[in-house]
N, C-alpha and C. Protein backbone atom coordinates (compact mmCIF):
# COMPACT_ATOMS: atom_id res chain seq x y z
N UNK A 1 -34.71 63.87 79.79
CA UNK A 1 -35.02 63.68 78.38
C UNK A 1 -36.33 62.91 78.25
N UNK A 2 -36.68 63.20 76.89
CA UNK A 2 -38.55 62.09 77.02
C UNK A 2 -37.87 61.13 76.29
N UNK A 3 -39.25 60.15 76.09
CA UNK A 3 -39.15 59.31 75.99
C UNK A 3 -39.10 58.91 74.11
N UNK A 4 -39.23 59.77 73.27
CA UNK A 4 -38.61 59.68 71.75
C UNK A 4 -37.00 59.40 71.63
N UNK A 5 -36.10 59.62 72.71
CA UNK A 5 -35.04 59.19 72.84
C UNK A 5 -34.53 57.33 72.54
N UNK A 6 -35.64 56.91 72.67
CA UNK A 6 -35.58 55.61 72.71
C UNK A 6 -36.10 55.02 71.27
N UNK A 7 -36.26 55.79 70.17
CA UNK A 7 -36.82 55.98 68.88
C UNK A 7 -35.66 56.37 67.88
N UNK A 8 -34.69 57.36 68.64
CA UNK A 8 -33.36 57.46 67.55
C UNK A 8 -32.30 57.27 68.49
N UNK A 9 -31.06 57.24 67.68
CA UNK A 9 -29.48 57.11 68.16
C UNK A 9 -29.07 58.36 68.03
N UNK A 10 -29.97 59.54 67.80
CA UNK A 10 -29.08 61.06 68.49
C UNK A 10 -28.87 61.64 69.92
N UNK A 11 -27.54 61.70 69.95
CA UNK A 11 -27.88 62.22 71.22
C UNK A 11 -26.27 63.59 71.24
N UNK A 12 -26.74 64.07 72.17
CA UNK A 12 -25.85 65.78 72.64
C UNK A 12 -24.45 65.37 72.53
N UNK A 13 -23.64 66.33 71.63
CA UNK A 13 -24.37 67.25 71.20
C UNK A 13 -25.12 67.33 69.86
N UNK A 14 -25.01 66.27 69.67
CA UNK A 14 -25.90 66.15 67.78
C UNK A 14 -27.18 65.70 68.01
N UNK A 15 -27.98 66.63 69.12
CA UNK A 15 -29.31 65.94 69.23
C UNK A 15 -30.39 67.58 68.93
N UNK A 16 -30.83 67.26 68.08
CA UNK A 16 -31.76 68.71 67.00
C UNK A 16 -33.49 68.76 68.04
N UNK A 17 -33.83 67.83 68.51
CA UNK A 17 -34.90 67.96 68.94
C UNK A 17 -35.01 67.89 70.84
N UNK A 18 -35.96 69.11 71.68
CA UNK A 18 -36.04 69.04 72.05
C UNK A 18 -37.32 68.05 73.07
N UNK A 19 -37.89 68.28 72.33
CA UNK A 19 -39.73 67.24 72.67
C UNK A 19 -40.41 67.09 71.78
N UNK A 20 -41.38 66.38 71.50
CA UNK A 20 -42.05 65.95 70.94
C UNK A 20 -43.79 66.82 71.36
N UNK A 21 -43.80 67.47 70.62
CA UNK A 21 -45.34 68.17 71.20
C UNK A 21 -46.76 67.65 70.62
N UNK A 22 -46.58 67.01 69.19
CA UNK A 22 -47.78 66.10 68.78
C UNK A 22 -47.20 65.20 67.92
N UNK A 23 -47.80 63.90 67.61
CA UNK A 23 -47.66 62.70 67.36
C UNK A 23 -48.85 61.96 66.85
N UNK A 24 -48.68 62.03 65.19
CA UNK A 24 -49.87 60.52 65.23
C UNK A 24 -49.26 59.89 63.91
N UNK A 25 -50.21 58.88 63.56
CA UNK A 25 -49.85 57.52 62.54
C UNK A 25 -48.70 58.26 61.50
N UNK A 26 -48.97 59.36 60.97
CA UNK A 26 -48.17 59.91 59.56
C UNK A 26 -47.70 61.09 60.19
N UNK A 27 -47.91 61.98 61.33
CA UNK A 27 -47.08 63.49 61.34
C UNK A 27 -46.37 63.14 62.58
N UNK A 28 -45.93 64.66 62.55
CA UNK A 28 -44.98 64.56 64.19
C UNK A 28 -44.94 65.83 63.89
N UNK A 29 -44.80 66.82 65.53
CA UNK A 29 -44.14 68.32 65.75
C UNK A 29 -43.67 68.01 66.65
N UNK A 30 -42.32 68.43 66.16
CA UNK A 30 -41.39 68.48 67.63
C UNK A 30 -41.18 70.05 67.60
N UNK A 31 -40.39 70.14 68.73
CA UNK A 31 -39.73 71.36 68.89
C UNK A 31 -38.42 71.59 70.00
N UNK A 32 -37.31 72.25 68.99
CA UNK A 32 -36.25 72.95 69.42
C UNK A 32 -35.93 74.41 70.06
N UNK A 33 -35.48 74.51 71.00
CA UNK A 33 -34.81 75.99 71.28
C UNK A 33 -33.48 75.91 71.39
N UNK A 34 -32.94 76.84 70.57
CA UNK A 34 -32.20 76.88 70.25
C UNK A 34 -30.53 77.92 71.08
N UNK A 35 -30.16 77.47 71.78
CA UNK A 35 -29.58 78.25 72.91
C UNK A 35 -28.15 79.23 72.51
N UNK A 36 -28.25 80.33 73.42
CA UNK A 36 -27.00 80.72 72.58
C UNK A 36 -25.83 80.35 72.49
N UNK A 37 -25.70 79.24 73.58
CA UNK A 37 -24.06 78.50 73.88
C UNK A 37 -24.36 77.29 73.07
N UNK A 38 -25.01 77.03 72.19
CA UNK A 38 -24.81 75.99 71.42
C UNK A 38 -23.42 76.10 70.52
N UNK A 39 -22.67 75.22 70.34
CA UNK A 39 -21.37 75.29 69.94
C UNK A 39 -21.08 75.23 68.40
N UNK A 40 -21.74 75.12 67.72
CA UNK A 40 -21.52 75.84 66.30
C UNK A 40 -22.05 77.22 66.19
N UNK A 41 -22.34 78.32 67.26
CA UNK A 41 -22.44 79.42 67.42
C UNK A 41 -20.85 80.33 67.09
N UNK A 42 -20.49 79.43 67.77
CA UNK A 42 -18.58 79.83 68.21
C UNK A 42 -18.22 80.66 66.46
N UNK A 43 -18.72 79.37 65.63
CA UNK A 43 -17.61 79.78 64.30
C UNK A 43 -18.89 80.04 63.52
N UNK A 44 -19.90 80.07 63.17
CA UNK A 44 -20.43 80.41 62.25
C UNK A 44 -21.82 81.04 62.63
N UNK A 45 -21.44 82.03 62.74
CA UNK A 45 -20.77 83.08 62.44
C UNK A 45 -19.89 84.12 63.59
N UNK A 46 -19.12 84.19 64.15
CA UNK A 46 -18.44 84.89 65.32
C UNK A 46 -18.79 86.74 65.11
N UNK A 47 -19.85 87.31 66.18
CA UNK A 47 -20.13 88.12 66.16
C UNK A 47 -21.75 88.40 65.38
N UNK A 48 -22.37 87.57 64.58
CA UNK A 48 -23.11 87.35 63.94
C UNK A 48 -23.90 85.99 63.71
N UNK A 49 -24.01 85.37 64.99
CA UNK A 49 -24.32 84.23 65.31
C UNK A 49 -25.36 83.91 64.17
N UNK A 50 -25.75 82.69 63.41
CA UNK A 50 -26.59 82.33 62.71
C UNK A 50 -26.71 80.72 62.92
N UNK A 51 -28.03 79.93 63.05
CA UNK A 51 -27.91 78.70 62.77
C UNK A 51 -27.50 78.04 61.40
N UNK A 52 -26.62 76.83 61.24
CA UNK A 52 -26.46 76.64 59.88
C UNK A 52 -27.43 75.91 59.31
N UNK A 53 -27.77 75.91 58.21
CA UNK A 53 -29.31 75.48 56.97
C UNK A 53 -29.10 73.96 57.38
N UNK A 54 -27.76 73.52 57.62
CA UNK A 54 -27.60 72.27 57.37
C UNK A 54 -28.12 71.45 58.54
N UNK A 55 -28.22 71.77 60.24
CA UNK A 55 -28.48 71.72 61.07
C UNK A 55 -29.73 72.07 61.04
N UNK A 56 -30.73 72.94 60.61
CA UNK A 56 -32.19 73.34 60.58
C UNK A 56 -32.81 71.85 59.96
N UNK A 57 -32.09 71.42 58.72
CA UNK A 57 -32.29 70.71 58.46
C UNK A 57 -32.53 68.79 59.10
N UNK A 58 -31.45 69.10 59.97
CA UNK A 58 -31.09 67.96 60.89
C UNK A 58 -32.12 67.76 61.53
N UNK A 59 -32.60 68.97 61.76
CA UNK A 59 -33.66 68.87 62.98
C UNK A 59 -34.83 68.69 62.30
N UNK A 60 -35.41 68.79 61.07
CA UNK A 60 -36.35 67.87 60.85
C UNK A 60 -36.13 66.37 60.39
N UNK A 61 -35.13 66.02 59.82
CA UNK A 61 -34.67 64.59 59.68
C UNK A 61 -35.27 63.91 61.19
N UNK A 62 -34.83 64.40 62.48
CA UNK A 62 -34.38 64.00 63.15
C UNK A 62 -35.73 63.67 63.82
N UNK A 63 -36.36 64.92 63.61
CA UNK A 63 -38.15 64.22 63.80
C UNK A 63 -38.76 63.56 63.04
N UNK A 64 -38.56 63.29 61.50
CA UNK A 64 -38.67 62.33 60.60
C UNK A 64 -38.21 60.72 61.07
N UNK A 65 -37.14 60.47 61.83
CA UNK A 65 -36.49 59.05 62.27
C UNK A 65 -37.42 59.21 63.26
N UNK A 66 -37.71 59.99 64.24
CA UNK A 66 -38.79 59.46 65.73
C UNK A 66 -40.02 59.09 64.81
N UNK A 67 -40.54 59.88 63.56
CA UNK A 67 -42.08 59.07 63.37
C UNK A 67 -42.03 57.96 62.77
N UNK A 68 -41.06 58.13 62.10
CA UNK A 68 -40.80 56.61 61.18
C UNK A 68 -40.55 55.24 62.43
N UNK A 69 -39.71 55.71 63.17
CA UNK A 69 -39.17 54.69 64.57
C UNK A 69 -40.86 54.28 64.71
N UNK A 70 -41.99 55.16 65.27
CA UNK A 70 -42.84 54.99 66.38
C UNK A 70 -43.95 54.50 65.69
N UNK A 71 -43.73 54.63 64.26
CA UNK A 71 -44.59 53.96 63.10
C UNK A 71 -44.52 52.30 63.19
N UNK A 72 -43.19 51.78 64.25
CA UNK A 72 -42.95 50.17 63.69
C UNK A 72 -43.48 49.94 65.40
N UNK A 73 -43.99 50.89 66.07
CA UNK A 73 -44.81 50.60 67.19
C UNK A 73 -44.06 49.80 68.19
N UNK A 74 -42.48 49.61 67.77
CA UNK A 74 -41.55 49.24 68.88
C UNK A 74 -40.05 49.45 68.52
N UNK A 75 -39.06 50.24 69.73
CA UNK A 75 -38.15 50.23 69.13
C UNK A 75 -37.19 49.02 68.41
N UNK A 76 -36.30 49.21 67.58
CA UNK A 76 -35.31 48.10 67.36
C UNK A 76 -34.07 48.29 67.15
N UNK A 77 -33.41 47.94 66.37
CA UNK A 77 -31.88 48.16 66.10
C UNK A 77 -31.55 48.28 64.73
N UNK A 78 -32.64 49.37 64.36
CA UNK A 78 -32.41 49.96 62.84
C UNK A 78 -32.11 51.59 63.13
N UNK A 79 -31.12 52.16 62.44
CA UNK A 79 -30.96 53.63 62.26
C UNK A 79 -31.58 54.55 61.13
N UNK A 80 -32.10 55.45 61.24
CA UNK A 80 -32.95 56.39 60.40
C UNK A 80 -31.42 56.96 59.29
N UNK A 81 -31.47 56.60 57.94
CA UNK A 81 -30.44 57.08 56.90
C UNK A 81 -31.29 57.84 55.98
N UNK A 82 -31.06 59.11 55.60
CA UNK A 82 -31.53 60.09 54.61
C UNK A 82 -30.93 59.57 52.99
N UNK A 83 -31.52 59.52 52.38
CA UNK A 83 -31.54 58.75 50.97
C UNK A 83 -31.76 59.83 50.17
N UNK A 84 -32.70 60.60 50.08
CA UNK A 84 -33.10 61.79 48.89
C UNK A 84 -33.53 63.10 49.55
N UNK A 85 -32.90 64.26 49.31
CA UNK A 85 -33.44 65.51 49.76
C UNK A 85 -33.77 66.49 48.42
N UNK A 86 -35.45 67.19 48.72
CA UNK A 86 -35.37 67.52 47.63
C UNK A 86 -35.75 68.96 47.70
N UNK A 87 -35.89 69.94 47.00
CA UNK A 87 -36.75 71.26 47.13
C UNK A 87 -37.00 71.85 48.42
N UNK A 88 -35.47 71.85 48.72
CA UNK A 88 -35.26 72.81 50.25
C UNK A 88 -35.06 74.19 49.73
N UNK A 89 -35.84 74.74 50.88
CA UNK A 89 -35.89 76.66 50.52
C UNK A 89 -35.97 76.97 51.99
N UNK A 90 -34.63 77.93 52.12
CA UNK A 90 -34.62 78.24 53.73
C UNK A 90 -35.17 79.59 53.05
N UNK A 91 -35.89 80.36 54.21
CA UNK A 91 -36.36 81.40 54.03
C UNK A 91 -36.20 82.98 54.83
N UNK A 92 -35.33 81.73 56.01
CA UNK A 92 -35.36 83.06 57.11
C UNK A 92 -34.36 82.54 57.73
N UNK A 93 -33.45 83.10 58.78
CA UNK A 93 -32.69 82.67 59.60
C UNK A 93 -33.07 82.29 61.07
N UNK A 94 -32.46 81.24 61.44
CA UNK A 94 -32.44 81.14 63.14
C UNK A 94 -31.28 81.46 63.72
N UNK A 95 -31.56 82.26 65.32
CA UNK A 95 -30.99 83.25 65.64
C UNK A 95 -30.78 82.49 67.09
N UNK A 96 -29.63 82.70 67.84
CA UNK A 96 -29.56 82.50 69.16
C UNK A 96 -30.85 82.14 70.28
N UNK A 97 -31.17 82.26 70.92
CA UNK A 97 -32.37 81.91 71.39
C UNK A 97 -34.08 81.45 70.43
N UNK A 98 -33.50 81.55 69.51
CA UNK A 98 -34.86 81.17 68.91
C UNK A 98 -35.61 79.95 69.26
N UNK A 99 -36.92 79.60 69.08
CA UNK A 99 -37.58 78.27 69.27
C UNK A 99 -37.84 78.01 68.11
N UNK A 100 -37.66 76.69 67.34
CA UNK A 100 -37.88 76.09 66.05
C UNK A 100 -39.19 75.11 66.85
N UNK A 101 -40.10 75.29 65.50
CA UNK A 101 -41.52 73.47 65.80
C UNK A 101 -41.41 73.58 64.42
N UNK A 102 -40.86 72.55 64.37
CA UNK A 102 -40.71 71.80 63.28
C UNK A 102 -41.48 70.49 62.92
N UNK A 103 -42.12 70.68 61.72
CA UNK A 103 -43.40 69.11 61.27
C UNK A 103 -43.18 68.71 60.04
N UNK A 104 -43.06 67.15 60.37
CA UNK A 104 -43.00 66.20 59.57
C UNK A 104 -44.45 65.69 59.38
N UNK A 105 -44.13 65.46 58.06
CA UNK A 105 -45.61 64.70 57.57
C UNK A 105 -44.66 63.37 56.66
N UNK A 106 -45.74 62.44 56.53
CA UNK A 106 -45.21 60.98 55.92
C UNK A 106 -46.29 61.29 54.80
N UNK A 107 -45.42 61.48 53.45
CA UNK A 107 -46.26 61.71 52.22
C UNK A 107 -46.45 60.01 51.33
N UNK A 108 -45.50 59.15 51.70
CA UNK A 108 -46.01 58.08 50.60
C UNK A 108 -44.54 57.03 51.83
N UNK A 109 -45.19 56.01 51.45
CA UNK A 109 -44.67 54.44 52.11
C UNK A 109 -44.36 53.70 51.10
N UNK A 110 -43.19 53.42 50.36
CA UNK A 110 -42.75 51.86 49.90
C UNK A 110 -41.60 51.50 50.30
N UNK A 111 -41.93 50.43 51.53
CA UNK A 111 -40.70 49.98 51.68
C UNK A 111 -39.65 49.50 51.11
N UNK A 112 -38.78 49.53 51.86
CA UNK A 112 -38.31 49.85 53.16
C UNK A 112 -38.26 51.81 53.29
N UNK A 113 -38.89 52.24 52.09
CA UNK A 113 -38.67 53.98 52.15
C UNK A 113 -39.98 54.75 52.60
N UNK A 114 -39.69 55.91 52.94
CA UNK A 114 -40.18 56.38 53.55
C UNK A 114 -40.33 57.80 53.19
N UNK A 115 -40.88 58.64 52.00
CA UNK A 115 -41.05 59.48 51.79
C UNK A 115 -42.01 60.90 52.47
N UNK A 116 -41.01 61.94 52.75
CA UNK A 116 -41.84 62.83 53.76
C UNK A 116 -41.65 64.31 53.45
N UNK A 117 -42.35 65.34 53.86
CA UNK A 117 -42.02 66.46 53.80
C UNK A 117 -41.94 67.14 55.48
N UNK A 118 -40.75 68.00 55.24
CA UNK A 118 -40.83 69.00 56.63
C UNK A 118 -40.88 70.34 56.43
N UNK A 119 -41.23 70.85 57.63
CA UNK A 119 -41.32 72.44 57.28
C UNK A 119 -40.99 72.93 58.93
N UNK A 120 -40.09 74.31 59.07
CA UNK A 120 -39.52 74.36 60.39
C UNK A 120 -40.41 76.28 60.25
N UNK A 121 -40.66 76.38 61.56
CA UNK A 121 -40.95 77.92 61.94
C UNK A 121 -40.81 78.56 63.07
N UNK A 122 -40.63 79.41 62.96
CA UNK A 122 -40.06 80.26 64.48
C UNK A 122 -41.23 81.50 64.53
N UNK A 123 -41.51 81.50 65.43
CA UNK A 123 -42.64 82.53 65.87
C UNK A 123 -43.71 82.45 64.72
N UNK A 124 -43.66 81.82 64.48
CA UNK A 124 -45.20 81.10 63.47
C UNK A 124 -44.71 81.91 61.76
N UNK A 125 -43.40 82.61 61.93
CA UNK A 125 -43.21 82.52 60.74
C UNK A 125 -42.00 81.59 60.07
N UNK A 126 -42.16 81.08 58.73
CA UNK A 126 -41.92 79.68 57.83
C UNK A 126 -40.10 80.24 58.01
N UNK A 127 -39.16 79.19 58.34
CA UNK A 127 -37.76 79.16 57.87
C UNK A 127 -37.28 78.20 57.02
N UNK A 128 -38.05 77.40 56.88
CA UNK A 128 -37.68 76.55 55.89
C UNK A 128 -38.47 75.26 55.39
N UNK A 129 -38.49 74.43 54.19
CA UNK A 129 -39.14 73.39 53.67
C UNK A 129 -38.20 72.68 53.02
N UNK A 130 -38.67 71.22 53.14
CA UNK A 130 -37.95 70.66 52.16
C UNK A 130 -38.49 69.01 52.07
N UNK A 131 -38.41 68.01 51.16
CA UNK A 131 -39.07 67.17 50.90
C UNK A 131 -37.93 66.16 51.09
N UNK A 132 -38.11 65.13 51.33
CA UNK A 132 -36.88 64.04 51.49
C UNK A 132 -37.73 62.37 51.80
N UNK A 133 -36.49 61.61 51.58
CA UNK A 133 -37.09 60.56 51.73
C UNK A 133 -35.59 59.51 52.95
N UNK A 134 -36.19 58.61 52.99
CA UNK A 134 -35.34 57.85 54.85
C UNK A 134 -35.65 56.08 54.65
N UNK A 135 -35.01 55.80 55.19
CA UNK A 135 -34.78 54.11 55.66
C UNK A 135 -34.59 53.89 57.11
N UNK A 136 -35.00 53.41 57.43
CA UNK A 136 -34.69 52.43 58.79
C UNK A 136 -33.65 51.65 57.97
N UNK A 137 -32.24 51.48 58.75
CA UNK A 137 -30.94 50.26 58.11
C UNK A 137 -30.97 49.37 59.18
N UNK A 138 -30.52 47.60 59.09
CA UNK A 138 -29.94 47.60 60.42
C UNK A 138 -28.72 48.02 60.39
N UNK A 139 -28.54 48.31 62.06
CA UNK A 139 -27.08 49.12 62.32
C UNK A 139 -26.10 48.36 62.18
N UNK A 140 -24.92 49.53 61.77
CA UNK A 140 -23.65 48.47 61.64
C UNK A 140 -23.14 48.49 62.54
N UNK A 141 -22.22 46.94 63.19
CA UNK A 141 -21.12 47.41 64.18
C UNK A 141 -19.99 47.09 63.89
């Protein structure tokens, strides 16, 4: 695993990102492939495998908490919480083997929030957008 692991508390099987391919002050692209034994394959859809919107989604959150994490330039013991999702439009489906690069951009900062947009694509064509906003919490135990 790299080293963005040390940036969030996801991990397998609820972990949406595979690497991190660019990185600076406000964006991030990561990217997923998406395998066919991944285990919400099983039920949704059986025979008609589809990724669910809700999980496409995960997976840009999930690169949203690594830029926000790498933004405080050290890890700590705060968790990335989704607060507002807005003007999501899936457009296309992901399919068993597909590769998702998915990019986050950081559209506006008032703390403690963190307002951003993502957008996910597979073979350079668009599956989805959506605008949202995040917190660093400290964690509960």
């Amino acid at each position: 695993m790299q080293e963005f692991l040390t940036y969030i508390p996801h991990r397998p099987p609820f972990l949406f990102v595979d690497e991190v391919i660019e990185s600076a002050d406000g964006s991030i692209k990561t990217r997923k492939t998406v395998k066919p034994e991944e285990p919400f394959f099983e039920g949704h859809f059986p025979g008609r495998p589809i990724m669910p919107g809700v999980l496409i989604l995960e997976s840009v959150f999930q690169a949203g908490a690594i830029l926000m994490a790498k933004r405080q330039k050290q890890p700590d013991n705060r968790i990335p919480v989704i607060t507002r999702i807005n003007n999501v439009k899936i457009k296309h489906a992901v399919l068993p083997g597909d590769v998702m690069d998915i990019e986050v951009t950081l559209k506006e900062m008032a703390e403690p929030a963190c307002y951003l947009s993502g957008r996910v694509s597979v073979s350079a064509k668009r599956v989805l957008t959506v605008e949202f906003a995040a917190m660093l919490v400290e964690e509960v135990k």
